[in-house]
N, C-alpha and C. Protein backbone atom coordinates (compact mmCIF):
# COMPACT_ATOMS: atom_id res chain seq x y z
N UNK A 1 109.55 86.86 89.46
CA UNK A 1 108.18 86.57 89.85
C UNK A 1 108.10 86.60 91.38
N UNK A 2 106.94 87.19 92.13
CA UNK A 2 106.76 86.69 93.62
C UNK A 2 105.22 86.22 93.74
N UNK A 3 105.30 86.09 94.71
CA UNK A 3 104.01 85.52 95.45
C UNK A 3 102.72 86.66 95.70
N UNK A 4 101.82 87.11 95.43
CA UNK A 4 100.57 87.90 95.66
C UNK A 4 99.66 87.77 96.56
N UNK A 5 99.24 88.38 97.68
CA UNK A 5 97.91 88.32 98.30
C UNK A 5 96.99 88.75 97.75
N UNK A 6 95.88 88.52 97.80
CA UNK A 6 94.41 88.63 97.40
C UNK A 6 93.32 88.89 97.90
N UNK A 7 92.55 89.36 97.05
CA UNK A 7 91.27 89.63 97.78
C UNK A 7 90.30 88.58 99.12
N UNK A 8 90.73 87.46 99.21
CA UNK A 8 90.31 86.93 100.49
C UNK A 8 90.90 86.68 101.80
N UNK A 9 92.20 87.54 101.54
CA UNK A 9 92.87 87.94 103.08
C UNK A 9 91.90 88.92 103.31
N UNK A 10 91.52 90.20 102.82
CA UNK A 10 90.66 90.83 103.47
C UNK A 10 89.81 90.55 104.20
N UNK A 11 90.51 91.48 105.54
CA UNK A 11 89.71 91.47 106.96
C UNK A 11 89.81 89.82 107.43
N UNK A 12 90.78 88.80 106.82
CA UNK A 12 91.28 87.49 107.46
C UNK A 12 92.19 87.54 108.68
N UNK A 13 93.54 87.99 107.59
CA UNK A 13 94.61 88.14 108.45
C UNK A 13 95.00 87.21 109.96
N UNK A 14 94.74 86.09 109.38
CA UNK A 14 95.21 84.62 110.01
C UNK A 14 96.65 84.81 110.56
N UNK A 15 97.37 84.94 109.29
CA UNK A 15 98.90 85.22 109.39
C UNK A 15 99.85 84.03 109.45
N UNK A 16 98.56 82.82 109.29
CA UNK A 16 99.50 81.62 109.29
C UNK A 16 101.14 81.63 108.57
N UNK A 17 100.49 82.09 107.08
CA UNK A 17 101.55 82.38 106.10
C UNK A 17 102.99 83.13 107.03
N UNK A 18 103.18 84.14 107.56
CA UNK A 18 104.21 84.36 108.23
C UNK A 18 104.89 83.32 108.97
N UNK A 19 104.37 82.26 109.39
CA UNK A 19 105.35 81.59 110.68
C UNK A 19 106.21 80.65 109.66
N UNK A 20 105.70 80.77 108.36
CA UNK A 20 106.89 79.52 107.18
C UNK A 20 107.20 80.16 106.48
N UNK A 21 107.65 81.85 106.48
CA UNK A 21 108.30 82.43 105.11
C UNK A 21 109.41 83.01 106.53
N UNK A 22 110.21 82.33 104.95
CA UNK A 22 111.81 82.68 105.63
C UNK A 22 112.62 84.08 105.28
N UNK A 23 111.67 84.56 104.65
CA UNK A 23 112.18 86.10 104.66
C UNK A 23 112.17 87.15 105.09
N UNK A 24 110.69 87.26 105.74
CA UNK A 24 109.72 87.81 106.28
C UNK A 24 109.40 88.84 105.45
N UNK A 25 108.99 88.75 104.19
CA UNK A 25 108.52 89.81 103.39
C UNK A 25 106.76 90.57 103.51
N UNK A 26 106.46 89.85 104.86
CA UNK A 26 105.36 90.71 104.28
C UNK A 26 104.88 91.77 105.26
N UNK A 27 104.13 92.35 105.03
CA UNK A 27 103.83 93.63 105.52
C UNK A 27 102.33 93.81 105.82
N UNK A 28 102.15 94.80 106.73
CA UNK A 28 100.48 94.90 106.75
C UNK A 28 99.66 96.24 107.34
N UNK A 29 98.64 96.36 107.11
CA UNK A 29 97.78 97.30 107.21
C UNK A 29 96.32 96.97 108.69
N UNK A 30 95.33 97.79 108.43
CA UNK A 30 94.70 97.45 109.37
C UNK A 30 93.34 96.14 108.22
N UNK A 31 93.78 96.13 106.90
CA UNK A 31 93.07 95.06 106.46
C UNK A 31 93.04 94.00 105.95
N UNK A 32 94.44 93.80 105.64
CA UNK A 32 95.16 92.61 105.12
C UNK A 32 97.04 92.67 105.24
N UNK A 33 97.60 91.36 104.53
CA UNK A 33 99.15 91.32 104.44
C UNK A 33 99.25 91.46 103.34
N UNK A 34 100.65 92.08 102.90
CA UNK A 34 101.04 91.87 101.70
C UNK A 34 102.25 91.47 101.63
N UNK A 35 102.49 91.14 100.32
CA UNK A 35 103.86 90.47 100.14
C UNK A 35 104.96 91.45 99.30
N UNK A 36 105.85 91.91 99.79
CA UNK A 36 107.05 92.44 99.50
C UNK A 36 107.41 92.00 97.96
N UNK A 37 107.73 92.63 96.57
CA UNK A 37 108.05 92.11 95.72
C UNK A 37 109.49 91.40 95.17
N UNK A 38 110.24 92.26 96.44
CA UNK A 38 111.73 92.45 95.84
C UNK A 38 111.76 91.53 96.74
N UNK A 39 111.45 91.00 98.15
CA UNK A 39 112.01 90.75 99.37
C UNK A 39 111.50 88.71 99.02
N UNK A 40 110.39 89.06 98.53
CA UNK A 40 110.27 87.37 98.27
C UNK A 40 110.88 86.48 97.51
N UNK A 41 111.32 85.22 98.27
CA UNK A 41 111.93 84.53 97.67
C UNK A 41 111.30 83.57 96.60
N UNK A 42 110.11 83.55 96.28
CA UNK A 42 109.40 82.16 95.36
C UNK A 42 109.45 80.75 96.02
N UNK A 43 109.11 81.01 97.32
CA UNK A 43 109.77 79.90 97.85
C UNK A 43 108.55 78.52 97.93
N UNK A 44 107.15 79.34 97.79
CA UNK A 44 106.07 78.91 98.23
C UNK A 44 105.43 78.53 98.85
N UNK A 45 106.38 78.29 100.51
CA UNK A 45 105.96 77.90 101.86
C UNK A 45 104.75 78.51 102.27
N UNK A 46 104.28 79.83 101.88
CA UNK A 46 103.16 80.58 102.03
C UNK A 46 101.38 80.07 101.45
N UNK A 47 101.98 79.27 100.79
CA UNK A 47 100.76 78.98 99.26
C UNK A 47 99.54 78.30 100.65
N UNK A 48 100.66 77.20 100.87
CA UNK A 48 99.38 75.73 101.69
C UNK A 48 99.40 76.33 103.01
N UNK A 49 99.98 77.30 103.28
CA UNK A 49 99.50 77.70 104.65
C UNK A 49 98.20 78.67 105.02
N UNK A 50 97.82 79.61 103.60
CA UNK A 50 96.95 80.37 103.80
C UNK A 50 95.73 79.69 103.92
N UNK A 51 94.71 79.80 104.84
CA UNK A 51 93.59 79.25 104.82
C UNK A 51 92.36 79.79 104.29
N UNK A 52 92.81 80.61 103.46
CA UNK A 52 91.56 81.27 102.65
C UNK A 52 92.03 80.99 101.46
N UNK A 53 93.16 80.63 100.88
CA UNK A 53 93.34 80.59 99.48
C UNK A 53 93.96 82.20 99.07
N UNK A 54 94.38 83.02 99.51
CA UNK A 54 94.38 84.21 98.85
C UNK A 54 95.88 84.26 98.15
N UNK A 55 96.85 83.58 98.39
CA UNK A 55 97.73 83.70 98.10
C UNK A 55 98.22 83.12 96.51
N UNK A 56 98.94 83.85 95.45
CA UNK A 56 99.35 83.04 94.23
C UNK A 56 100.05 83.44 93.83
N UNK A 57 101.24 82.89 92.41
CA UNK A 57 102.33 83.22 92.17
C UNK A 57 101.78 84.57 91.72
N UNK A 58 102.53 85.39 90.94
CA UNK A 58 102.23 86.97 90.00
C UNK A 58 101.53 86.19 88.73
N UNK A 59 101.86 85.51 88.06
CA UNK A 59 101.69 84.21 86.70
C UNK A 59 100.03 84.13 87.19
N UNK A 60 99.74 83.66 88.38
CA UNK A 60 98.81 82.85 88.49
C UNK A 60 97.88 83.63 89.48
N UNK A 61 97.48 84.40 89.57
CA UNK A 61 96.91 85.20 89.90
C UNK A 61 94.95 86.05 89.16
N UNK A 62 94.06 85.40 89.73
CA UNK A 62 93.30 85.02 89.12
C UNK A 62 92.82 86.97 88.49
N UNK A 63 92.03 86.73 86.95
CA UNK A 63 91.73 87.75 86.26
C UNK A 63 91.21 89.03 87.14
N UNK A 64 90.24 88.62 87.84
CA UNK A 64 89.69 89.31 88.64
C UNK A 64 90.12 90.21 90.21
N UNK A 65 91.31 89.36 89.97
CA UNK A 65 92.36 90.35 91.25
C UNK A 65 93.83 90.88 91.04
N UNK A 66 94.05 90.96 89.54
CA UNK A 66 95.31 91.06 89.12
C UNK A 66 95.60 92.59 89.43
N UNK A 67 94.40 93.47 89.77
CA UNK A 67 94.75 94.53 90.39
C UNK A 67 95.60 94.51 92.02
N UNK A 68 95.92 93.19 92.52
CA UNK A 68 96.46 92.93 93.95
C UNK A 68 97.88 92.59 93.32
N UNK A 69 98.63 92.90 92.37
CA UNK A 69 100.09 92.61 92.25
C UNK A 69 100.26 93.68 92.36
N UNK A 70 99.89 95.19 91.90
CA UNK A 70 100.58 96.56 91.86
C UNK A 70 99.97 96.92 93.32
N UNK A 71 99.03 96.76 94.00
CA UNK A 71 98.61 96.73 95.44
C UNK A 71 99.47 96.10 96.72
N UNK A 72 100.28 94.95 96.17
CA UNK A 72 100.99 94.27 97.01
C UNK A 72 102.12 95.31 96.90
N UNK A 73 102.62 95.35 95.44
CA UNK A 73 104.00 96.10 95.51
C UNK A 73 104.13 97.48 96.47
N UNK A 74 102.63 98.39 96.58
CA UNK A 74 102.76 99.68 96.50
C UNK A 74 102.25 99.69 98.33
N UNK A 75 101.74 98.79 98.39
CA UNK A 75 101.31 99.02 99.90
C UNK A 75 102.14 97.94 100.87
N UNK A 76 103.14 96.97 100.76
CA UNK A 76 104.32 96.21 100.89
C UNK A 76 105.40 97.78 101.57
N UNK A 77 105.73 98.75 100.67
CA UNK A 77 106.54 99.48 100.71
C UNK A 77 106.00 101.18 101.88
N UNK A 78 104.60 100.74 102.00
CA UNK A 78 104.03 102.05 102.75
C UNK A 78 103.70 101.54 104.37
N UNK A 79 103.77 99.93 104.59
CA UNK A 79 103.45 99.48 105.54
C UNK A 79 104.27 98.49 106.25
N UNK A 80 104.43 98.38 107.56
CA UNK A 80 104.99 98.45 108.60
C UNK A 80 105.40 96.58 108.56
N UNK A 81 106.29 96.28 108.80
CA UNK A 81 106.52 94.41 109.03
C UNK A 81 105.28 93.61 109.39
N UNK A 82 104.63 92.34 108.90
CA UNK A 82 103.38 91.73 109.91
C UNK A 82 104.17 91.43 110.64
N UNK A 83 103.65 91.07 111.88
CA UNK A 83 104.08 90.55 113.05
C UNK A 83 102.80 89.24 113.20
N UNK A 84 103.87 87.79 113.44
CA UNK A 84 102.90 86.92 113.58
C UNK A 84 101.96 86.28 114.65
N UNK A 85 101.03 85.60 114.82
CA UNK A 85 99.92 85.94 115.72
C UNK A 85 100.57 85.05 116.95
């Protein structure tokens, strides 16, 4: 299982979530982060840091954005390290 971004990082990109993941799995574009599937640990340091809520396990990931787990995986792997703010 990993962790998912969601539809309310879009155009957020706070990046809080980066300064408490100890893996640095995530990655980003010019509209949001994503989270690495292989690279995350489940660690959940990410969850209470996002300030939009966008973040959730793969499990828990609400109906309406479950299209953002194959989005995380596929654009995680096409895009460049976040770098935090």
């Amino acid at each position: 299982m990993t962790m998912v971004v969601t539809e309310p990082c879009k155009g957020c990109k706070d990046k809080a979530c980066l300064k408490v993941c100890p893996c640095e799995c995530f990655y980003e574009d010019a509209d949001m982060v994503y989270i690495h599937p292989d690279e995350c640990i489940d660690c959940e340091a990410c969850i209470p840091e996002c300030p939009v809520e966008a973040i959730f396990y793969e499990d828990n990931v609400p109906t309406q954005w479950l299209h953002y787990i194959e989005l995380n995986a596929k654009r995680s792997k096409e895009c460049p390290p976040a770098q935090p703010k």
